[in-house]
Structure formats: C-alpha cells, structure tokens
PDB file of N, CA and C in Angstrom:
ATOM      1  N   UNK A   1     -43.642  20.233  42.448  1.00  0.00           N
ATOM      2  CA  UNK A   1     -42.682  20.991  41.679  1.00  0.00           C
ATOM      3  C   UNK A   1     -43.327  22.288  41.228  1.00  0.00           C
ATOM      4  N   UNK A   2     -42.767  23.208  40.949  1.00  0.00           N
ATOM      5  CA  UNK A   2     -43.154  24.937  40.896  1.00  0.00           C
ATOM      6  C   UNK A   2     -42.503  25.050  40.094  1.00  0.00           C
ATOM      7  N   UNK A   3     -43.115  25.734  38.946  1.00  0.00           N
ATOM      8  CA  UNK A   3     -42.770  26.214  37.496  1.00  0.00           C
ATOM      9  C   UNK A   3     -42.115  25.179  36.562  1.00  0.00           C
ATOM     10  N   UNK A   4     -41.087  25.864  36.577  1.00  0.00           N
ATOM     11  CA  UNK A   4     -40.741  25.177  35.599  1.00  0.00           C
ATOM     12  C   UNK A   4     -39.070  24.555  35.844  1.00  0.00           C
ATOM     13  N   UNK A   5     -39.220  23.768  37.341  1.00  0.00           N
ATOM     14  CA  UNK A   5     -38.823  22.708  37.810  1.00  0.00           C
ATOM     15  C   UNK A   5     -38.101  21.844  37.271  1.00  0.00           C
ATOM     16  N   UNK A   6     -39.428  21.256  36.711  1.00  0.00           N
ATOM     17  CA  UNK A   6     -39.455  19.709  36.199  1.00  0.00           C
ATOM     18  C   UNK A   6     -39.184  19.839  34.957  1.00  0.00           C
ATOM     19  N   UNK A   7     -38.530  20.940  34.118  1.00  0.00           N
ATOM     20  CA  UNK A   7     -37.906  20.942  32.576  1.00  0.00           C
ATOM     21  C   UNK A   7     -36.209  20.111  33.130  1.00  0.00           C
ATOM     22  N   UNK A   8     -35.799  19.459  31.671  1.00  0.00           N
ATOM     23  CA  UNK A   8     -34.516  19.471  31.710  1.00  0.00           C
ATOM     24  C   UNK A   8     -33.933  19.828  30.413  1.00  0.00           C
ATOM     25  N   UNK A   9     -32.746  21.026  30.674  1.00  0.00           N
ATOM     26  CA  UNK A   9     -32.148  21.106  29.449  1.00  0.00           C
ATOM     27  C   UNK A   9     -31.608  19.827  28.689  1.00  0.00           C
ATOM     28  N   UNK A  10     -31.459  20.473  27.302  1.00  0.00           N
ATOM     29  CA  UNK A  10     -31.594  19.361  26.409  1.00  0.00           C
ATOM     30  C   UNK A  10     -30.621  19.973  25.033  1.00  0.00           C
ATOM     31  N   UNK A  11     -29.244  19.567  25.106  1.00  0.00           N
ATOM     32  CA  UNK A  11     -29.266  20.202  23.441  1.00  0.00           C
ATOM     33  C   UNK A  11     -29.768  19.935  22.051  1.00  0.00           C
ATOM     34  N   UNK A  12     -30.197  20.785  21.289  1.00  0.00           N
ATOM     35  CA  UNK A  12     -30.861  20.353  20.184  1.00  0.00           C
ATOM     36  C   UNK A  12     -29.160  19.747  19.360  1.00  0.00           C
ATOM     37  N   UNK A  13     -29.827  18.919  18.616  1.00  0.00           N
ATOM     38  CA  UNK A  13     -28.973  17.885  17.866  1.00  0.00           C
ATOM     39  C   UNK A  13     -29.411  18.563  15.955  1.00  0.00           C
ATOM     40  N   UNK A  14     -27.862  19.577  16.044  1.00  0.00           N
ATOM     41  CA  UNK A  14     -28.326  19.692  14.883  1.00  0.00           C
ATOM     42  C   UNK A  14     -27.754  19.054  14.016  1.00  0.00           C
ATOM     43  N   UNK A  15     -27.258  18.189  13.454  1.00  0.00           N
ATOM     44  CA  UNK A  15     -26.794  17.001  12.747  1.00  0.00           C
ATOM     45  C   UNK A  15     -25.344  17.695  12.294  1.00  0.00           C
ATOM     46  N   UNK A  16     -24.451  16.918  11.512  1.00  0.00           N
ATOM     47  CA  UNK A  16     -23.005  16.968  11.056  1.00  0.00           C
ATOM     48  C   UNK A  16     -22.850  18.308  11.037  1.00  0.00           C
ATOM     49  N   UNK A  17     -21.816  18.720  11.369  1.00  0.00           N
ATOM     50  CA  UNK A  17     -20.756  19.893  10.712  1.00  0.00           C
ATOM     51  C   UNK A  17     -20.181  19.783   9.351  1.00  0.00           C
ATOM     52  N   UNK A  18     -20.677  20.311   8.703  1.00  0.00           N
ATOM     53  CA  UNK A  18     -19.710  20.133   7.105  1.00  0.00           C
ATOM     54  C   UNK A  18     -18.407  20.567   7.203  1.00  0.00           C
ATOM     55  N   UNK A  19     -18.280  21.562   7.853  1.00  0.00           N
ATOM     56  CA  UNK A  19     -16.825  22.434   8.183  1.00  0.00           C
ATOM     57  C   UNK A  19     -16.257  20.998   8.514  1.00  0.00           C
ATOM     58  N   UNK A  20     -16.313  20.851  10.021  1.00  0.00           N
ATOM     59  CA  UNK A  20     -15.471  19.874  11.304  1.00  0.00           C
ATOM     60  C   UNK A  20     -15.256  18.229  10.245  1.00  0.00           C
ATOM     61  N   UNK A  21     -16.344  17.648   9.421  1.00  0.00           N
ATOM     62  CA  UNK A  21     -16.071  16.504   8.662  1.00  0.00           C
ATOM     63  C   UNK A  21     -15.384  16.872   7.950  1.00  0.00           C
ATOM     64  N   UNK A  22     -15.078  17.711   7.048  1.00  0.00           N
ATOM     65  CA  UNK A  22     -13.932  18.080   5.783  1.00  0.00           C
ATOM     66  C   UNK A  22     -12.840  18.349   6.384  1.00  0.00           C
ATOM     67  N   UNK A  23     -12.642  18.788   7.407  1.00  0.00           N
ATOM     68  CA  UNK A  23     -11.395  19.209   8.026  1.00  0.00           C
ATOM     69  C   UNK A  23     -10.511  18.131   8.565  1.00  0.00           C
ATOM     70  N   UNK A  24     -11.802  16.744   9.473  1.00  0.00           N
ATOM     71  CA  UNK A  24     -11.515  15.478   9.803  1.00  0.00           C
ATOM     72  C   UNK A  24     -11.007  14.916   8.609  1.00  0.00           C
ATOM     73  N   UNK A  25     -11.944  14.634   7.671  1.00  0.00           N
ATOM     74  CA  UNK A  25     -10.842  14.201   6.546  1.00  0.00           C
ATOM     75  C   UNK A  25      -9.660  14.514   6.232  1.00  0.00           C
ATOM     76  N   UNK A  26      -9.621  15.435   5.966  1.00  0.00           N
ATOM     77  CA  UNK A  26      -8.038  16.237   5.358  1.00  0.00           C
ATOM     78  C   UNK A  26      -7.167  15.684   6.319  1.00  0.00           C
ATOM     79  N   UNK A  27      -7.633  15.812   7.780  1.00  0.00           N
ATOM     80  CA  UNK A  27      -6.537  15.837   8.509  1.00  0.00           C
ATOM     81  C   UNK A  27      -6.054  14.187   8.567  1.00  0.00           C
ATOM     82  N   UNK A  28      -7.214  13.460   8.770  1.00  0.00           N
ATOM     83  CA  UNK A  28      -6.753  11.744   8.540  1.00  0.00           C
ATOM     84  C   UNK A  28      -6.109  11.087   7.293  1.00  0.00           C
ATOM     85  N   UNK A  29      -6.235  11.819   6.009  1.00  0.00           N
ATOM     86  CA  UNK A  29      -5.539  11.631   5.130  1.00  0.00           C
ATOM     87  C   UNK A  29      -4.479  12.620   5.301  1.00  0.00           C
ATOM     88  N   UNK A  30      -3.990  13.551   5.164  1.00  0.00           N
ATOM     89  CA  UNK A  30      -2.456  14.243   5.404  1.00  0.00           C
ATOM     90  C   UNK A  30      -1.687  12.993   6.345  1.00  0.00           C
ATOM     91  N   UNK A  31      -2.098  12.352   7.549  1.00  0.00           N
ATOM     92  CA  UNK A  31      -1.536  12.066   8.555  1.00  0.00           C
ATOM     93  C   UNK A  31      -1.509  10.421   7.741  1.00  0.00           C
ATOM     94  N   UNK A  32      -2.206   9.958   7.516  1.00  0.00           N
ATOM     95  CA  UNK A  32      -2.537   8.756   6.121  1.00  0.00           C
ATOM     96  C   UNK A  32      -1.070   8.618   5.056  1.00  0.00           C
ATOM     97  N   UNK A  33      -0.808   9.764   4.579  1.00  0.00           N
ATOM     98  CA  UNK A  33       0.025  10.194   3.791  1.00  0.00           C
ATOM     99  C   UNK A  33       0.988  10.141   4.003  1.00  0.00           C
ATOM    100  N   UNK A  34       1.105  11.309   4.839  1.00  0.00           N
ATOM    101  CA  UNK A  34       2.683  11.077   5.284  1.00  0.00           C
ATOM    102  C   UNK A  34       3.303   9.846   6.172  1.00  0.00           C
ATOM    103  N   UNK A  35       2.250   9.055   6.432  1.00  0.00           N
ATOM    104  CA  UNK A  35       2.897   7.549   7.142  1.00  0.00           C
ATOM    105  C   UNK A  35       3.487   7.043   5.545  1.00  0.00           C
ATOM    106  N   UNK A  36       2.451   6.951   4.768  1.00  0.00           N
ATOM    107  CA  UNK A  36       3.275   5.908   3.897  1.00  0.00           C
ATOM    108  C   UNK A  36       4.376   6.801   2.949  1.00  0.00           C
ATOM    109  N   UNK A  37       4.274   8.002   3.064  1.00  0.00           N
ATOM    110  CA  UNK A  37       5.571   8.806   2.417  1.00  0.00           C
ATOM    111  C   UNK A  37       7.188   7.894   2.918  1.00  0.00           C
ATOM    112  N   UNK A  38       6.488   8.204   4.464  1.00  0.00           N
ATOM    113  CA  UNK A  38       7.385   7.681   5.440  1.00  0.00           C
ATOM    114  C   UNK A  38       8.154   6.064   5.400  1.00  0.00           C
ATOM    115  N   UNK A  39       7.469   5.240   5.518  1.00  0.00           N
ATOM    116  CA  UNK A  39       7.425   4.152   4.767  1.00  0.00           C
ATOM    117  C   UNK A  39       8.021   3.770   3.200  1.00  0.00           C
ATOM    118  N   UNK A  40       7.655   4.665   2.468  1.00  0.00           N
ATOM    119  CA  UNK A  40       7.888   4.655   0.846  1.00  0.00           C
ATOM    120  C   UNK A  40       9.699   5.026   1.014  1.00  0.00           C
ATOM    121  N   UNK A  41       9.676   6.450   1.855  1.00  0.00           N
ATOM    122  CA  UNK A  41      11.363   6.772   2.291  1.00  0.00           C
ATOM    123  C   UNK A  41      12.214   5.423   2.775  1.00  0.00           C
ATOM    124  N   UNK A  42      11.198   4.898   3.570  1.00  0.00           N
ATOM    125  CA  UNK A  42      12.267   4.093   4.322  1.00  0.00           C
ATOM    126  C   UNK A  42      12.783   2.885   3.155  1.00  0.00           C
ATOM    127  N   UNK A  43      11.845   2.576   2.468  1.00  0.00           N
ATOM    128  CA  UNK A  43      12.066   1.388   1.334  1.00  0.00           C
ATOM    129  C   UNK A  43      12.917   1.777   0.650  1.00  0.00           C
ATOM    130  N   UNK A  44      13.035   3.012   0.019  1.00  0.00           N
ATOM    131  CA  UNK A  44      13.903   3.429  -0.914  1.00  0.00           C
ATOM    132  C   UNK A  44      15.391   3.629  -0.519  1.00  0.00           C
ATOM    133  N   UNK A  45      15.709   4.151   1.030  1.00  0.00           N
ATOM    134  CA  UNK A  45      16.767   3.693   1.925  1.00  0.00           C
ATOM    135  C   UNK A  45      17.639   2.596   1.543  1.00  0.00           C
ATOM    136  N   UNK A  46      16.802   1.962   2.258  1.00  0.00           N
ATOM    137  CA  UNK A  46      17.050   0.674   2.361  1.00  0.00           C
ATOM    138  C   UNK A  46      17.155  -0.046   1.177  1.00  0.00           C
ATOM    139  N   UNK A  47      16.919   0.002  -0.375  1.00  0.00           N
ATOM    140  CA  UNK A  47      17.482  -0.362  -1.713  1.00  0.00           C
ATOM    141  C   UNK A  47      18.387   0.314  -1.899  1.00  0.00           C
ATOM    142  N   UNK A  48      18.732   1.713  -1.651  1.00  0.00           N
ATOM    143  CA  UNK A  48      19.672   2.267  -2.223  1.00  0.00           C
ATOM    144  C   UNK A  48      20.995   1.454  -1.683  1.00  0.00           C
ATOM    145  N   UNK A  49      20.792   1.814  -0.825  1.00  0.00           N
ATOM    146  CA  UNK A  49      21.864   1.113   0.915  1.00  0.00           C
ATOM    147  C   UNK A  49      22.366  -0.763   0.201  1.00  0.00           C
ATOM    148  N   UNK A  50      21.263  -1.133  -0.253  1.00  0.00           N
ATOM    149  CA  UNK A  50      21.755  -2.765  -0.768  1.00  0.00           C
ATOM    150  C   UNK A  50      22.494  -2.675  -2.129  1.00  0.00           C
ATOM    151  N   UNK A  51      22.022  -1.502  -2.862  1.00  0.00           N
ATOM    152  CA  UNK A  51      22.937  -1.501  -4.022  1.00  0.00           C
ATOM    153  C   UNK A  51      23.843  -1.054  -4.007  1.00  0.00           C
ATOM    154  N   UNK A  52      24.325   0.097  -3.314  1.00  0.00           N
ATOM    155  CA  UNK A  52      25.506   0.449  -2.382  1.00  0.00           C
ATOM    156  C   UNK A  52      26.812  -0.425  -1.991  1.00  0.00           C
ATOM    157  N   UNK A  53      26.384  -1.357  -1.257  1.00  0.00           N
ATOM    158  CA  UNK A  53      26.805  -2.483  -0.675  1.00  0.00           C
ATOM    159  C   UNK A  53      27.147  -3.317  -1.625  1.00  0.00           C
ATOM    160  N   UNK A  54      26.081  -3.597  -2.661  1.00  0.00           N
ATOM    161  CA  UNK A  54      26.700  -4.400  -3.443  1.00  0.00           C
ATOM    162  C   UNK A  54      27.777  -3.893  -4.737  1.00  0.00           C
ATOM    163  N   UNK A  55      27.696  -2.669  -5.152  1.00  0.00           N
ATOM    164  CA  UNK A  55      28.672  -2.183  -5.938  1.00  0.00           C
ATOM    165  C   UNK A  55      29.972  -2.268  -5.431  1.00  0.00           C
ATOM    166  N   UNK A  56      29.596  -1.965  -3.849  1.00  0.00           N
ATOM    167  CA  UNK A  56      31.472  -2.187  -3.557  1.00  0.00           C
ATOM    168  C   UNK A  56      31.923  -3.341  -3.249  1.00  0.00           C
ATOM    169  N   UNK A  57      31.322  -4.252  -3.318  1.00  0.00           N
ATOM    170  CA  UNK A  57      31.508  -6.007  -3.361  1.00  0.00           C
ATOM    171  C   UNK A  57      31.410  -6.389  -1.665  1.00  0.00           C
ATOM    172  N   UNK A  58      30.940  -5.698  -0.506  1.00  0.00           N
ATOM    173  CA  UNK A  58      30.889  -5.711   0.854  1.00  0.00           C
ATOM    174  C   UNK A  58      29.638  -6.796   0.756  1.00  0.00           C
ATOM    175  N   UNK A  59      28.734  -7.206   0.008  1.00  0.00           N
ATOM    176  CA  UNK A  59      27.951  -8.070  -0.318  1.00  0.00           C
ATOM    177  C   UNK A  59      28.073  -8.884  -1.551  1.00  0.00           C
ATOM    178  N   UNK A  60      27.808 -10.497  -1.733  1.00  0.00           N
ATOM    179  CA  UNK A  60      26.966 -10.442  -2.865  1.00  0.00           C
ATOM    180  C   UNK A  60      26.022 -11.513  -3.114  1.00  0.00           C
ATOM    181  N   UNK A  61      25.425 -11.636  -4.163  1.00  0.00           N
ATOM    182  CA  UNK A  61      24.394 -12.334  -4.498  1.00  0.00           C
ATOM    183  C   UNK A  61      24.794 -13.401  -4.820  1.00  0.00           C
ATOM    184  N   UNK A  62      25.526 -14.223  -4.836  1.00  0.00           N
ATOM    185  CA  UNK A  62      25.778 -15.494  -5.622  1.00  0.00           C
ATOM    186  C   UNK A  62      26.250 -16.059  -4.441  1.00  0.00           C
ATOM    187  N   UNK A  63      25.905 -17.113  -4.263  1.00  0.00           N
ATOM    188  CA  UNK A  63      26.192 -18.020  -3.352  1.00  0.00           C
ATOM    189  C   UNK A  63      27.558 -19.323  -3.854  1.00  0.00           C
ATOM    190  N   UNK A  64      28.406 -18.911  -2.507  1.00  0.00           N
ATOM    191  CA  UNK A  64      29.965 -19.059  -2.934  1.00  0.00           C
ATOM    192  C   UNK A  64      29.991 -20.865  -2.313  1.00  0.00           C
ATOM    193  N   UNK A  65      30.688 -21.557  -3.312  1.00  0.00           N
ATOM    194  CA  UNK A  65      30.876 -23.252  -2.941  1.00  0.00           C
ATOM    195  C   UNK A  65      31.917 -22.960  -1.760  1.00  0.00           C
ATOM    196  N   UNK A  66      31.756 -24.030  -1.408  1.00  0.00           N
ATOM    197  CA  UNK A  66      32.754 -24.529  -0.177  1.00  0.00           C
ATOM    198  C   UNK A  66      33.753 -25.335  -0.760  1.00  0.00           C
TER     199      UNK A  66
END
C-alpha cells in the first residue's frame, strides 16, 4: 500500500445536538398532546351526545318492567 492507502475515513462523533434533542422533544410532546386533546374531544362528544339523547327521552336510564 502507498501513502496513505491504508487510512479509512472516519467521522468524529461529536456527541448530542442540544438544538436537534429540544426540538425532538417539543415535537413528540406537541404530537403527545394533541392525540390526547383529540381523545379528550372525542369524550366530551360523546357525553354531550348521551345527555342530548337523554333530555329528549330517545334514551333512558331506568330500566323498564315487563
């Protein structure tokens, strides 16, 4: 081998990004967030929707004899 052959590049490993980790965070919590926003919406839906139902008597809670 002649000269400098037998080198192999190599990147130096300069440890974490502070930028790229804070940004990872933010972005996994925003996306974190708005699932259970999402979720939290859908629950609240879906109670409003049963009390709804039940004000206009299309449901109800008491279980009717035969």
């Amino acid at each position: 081998m002649a000269g400098g052959a037998g080198k192999v590049a190599h990147s130096a490993y300069k440890g974490p990004s502070i930028i790229k980790e804070i940004i990872y965070g933010i972005s996994l919590g925003l996306a974190a967030g708005g699932l259970w926003k999402m979720h939290h919406w859908n629950n609240q839906r879906r109670t409003r929707e049963f009390y709804d139902l039940l004000e206009k008597g299309v449901i109800s809670v008491v279980v009717e004899d035969e």
